[in-house]
PDB file of N, CA and C in Angstrom:
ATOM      1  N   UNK A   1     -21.979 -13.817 -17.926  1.00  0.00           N
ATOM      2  CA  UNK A   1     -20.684 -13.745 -18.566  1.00  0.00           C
ATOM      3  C   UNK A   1     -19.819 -12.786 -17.765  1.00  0.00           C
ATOM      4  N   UNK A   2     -18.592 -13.327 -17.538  1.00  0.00           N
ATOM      5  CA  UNK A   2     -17.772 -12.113 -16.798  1.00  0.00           C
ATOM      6  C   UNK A   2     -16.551 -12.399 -17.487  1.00  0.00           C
ATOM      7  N   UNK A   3     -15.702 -10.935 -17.633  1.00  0.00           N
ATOM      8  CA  UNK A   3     -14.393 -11.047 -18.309  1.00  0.00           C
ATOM      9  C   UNK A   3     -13.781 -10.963 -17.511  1.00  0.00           C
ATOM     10  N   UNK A   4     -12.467 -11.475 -17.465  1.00  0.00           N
ATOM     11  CA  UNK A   4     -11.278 -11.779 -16.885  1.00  0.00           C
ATOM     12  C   UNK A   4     -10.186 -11.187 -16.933  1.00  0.00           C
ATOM     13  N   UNK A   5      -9.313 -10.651 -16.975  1.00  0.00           N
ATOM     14  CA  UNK A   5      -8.084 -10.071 -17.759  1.00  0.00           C
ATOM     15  C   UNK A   5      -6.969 -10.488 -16.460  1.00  0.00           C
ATOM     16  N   UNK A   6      -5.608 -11.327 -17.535  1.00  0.00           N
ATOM     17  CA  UNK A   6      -4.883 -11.294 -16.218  1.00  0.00           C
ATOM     18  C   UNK A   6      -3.260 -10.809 -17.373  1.00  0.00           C
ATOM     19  N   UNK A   7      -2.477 -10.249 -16.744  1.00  0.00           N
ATOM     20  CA  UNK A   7      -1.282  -9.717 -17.730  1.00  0.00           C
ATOM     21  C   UNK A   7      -0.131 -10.562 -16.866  1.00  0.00           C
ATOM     22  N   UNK A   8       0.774 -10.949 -17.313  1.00  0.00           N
ATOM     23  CA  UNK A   8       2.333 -11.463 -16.805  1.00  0.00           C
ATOM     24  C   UNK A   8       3.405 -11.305 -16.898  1.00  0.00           C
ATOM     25  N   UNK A   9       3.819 -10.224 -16.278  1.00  0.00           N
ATOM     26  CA  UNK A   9       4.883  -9.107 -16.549  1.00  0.00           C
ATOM     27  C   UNK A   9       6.495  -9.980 -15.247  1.00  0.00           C
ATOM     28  N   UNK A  10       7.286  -9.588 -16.199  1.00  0.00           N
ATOM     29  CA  UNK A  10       8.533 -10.019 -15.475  1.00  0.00           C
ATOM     30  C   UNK A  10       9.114  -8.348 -14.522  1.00  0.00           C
ATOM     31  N   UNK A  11       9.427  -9.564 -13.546  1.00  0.00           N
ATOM     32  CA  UNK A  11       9.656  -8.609 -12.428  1.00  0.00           C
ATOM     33  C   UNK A  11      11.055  -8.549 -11.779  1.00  0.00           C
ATOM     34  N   UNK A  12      12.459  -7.557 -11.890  1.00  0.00           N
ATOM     35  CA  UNK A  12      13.385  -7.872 -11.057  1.00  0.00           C
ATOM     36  C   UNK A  12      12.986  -7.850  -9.757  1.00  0.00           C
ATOM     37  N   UNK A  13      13.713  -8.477  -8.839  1.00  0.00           N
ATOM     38  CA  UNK A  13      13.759  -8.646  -7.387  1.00  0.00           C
ATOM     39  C   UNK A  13      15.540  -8.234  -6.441  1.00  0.00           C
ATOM     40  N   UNK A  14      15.181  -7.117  -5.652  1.00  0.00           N
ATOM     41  CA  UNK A  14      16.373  -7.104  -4.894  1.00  0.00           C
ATOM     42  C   UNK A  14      16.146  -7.672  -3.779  1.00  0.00           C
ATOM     43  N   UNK A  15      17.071  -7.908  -2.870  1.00  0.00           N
ATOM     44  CA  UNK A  15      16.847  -8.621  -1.538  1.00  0.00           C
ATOM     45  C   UNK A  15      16.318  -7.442  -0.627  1.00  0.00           C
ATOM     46  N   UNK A  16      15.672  -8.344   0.004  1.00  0.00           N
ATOM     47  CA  UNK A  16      14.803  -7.943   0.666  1.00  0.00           C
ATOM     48  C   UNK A  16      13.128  -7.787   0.720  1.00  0.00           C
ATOM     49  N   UNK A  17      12.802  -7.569  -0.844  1.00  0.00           N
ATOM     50  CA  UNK A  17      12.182  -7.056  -1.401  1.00  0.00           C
ATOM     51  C   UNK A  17      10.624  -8.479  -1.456  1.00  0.00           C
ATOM     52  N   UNK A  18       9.562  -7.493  -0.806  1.00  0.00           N
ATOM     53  CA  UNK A  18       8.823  -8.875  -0.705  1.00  0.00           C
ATOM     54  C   UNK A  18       7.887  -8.493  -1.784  1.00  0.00           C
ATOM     55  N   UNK A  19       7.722  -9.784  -2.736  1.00  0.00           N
ATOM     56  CA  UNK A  19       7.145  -9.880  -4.098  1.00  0.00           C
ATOM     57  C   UNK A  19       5.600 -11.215  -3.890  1.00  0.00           C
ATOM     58  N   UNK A  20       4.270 -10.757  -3.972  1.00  0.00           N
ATOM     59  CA  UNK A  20       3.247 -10.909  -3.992  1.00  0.00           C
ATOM     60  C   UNK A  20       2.861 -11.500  -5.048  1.00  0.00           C
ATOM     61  N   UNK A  21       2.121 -12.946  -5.376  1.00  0.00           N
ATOM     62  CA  UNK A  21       1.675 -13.587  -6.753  1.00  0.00           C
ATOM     63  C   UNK A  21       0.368 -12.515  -7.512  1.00  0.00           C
ATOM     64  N   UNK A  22       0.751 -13.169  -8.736  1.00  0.00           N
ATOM     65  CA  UNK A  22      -0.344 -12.152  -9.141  1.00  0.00           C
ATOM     66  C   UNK A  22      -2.252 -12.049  -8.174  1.00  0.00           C
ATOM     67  N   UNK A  23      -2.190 -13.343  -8.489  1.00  0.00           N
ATOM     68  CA  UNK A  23      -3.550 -13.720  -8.039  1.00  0.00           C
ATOM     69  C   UNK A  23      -3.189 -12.803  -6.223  1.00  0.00           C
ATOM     70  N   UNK A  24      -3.001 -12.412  -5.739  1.00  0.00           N
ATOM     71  CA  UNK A  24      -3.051 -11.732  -4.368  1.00  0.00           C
ATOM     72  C   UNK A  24      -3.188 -10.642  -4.698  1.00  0.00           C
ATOM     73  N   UNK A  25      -2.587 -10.086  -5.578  1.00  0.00           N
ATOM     74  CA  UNK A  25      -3.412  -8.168  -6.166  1.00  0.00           C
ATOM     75  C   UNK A  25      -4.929  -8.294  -6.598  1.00  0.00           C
ATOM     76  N   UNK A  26      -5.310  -9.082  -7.563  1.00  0.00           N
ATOM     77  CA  UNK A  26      -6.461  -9.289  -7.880  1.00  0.00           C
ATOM     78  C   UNK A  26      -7.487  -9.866  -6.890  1.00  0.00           C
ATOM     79  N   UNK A  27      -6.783 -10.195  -6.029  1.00  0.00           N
ATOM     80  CA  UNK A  27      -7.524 -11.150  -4.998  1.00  0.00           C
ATOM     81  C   UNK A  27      -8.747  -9.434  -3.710  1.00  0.00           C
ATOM     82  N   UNK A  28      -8.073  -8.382  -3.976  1.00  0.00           N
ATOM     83  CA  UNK A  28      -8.904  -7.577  -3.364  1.00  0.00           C
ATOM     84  C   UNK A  28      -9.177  -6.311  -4.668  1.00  0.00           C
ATOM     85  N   UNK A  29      -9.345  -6.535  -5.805  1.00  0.00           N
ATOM     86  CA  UNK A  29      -9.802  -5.843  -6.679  1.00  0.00           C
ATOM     87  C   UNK A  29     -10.902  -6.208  -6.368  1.00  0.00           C
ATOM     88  N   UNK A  30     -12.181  -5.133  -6.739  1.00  0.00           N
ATOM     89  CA  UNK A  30     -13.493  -5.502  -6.892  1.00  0.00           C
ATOM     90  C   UNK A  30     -13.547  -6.205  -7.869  1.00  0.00           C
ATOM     91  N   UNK A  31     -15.151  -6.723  -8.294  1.00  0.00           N
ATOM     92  CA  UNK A  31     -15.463  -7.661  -9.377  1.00  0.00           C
ATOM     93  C   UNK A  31     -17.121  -6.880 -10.088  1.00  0.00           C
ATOM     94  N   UNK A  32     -17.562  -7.132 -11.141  1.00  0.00           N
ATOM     95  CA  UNK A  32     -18.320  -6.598 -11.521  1.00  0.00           C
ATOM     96  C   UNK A  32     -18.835  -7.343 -12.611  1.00  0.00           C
ATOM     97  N   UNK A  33     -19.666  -8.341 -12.575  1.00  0.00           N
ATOM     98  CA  UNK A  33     -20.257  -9.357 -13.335  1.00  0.00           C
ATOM     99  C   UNK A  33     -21.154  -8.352 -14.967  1.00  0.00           C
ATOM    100  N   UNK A  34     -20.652  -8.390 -15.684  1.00  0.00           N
ATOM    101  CA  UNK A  34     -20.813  -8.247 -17.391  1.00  0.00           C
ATOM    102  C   UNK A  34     -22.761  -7.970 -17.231  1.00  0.00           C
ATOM    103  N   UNK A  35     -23.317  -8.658 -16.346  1.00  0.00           N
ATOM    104  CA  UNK A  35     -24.597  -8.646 -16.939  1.00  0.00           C
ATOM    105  C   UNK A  35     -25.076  -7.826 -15.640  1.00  0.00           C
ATOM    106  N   UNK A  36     -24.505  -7.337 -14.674  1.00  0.00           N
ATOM    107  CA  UNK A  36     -25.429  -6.068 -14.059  1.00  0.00           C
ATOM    108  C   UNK A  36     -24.562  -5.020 -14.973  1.00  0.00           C
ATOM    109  N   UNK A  37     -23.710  -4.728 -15.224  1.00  0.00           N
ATOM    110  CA  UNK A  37     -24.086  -3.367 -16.229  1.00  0.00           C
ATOM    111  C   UNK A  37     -25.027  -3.102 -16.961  1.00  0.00           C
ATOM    112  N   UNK A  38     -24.397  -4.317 -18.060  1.00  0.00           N
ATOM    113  CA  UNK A  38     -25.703  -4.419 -19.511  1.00  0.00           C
ATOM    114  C   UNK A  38     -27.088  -4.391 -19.155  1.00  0.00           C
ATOM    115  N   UNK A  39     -27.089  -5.417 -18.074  1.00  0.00           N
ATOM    116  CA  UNK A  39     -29.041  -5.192 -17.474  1.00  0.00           C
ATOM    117  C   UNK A  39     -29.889  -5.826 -19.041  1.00  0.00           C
ATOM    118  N   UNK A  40     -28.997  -6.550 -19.735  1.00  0.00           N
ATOM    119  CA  UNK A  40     -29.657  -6.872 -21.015  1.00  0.00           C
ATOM    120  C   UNK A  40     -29.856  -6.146 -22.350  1.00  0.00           C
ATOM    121  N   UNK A  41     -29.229  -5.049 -22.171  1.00  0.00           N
ATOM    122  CA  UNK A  41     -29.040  -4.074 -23.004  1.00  0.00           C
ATOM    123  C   UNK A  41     -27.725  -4.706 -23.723  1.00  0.00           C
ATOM    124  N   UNK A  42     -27.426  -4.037 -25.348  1.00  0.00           N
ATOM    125  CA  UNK A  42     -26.595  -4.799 -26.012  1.00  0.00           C
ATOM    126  C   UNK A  42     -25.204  -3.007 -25.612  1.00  0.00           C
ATOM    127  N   UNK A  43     -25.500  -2.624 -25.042  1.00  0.00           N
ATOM    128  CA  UNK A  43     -24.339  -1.509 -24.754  1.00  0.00           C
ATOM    129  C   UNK A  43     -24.659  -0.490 -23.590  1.00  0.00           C
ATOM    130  N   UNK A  44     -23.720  -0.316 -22.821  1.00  0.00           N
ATOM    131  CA  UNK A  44     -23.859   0.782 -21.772  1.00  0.00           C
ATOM    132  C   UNK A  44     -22.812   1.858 -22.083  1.00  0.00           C
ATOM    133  N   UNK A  45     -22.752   3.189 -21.318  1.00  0.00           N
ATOM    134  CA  UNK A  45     -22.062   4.335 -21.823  1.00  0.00           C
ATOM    135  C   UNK A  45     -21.466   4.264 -20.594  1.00  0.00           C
ATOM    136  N   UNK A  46     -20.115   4.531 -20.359  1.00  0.00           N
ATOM    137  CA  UNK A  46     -19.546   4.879 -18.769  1.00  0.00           C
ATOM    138  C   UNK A  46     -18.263   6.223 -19.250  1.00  0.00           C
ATOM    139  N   UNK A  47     -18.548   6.955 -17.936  1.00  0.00           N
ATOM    140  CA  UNK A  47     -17.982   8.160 -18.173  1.00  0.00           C
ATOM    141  C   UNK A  47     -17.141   7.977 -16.916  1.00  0.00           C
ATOM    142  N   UNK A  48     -15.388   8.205 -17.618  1.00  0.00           N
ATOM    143  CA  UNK A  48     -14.529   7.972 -16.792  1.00  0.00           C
ATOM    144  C   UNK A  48     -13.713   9.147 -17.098  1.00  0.00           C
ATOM    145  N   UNK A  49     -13.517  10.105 -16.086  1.00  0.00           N
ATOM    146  CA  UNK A  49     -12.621  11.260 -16.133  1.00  0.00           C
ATOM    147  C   UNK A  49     -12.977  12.294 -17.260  1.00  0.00           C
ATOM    148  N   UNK A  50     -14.116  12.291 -17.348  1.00  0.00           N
ATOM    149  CA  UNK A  50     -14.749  13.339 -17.987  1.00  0.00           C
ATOM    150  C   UNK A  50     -15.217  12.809 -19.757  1.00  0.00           C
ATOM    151  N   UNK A  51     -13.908  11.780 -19.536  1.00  0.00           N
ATOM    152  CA  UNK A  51     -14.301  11.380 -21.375  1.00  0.00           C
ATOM    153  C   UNK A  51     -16.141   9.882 -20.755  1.00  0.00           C
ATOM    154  N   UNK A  52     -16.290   9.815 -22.335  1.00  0.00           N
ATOM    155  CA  UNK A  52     -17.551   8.716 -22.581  1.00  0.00           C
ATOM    156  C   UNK A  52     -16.882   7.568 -23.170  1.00  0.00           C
ATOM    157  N   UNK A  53     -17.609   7.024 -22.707  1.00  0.00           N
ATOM    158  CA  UNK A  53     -16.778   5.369 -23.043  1.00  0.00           C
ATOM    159  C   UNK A  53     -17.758   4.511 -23.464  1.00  0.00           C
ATOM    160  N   UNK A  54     -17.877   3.176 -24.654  1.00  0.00           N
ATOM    161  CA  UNK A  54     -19.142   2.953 -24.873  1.00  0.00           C
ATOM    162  C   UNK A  54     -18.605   1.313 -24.155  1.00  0.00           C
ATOM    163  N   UNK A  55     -18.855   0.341 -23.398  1.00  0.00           N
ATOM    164  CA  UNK A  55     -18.823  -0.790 -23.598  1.00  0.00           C
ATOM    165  C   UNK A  55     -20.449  -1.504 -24.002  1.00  0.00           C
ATOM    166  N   UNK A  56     -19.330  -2.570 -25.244  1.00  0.00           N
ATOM    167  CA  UNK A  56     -20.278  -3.024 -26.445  1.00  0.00           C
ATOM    168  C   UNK A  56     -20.290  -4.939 -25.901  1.00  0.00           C
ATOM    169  N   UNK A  57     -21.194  -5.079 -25.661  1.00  0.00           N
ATOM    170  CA  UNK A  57     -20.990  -6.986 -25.672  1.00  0.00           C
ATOM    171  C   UNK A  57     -21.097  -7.144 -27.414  1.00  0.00           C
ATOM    172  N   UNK A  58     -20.635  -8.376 -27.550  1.00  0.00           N
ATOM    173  CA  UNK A  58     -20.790  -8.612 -29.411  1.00  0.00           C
ATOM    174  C   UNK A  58     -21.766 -10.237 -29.337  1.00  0.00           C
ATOM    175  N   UNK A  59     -21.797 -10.802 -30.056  1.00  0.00           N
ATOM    176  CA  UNK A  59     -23.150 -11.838 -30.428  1.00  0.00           C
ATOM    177  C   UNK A  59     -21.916 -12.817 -30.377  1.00  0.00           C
ATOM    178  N   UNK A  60     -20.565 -13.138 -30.555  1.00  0.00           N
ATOM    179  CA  UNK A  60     -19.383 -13.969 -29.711  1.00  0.00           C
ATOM    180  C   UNK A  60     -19.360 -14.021 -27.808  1.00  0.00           C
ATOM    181  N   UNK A  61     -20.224 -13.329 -27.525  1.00  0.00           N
ATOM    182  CA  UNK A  61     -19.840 -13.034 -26.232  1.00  0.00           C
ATOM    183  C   UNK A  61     -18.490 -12.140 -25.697  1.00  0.00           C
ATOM    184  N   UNK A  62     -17.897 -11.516 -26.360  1.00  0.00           N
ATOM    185  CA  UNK A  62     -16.800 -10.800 -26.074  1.00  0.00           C
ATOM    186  C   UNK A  62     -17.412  -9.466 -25.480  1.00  0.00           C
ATOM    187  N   UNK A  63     -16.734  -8.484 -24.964  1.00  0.00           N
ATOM    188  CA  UNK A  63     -16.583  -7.374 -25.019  1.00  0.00           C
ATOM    189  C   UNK A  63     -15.790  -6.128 -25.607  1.00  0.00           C
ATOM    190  N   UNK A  64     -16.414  -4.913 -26.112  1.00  0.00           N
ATOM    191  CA  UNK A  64     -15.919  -4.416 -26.535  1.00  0.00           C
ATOM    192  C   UNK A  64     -15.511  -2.860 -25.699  1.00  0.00           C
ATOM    193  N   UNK A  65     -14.631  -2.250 -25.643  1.00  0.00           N
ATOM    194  CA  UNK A  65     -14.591  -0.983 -24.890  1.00  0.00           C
ATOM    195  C   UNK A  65     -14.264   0.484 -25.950  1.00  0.00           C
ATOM    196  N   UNK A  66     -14.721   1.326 -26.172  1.00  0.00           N
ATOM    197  CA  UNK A  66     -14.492   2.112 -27.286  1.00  0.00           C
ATOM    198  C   UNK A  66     -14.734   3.658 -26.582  1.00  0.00           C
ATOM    199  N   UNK A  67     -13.868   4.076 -26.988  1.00  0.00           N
ATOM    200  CA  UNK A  67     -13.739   5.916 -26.540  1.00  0.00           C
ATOM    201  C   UNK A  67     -14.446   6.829 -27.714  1.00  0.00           C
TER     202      UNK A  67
END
């Protein structure tokens, strides 16, 4: 299972100005497939900037992210 997230934000444009599709930003984001975190576990803990973070898979297949 891997989640996806894509957002679609309106963008002014001045001339000149060179404007990139979304899919080309995402296109060199890393990727990180849902099931090497979990490793089969129903939750992992990730610590980002000092805070704990729990991500939760649910029995829908969703994910959950909780501080």
């Amino acid at each position: 299972m891997q989640a996806t997230l894509s957002l679609t934000t309106a963008r002014r444009v001045t001339a000149g100005q060179t404007v990139l599709p979304d899919h080309a930003a995402t296109a060199q984001a890393p990727s990180v497939n849902s099931e090497a975190l979990l490793r089969g576990q129903k939750f992992v803990t990730i610590v980002h900037n000092g805070a704990t973070y729990r991500l939760q898979a649910t029995k829908l297949g969703k994910l959950i992210l909780t501080k």
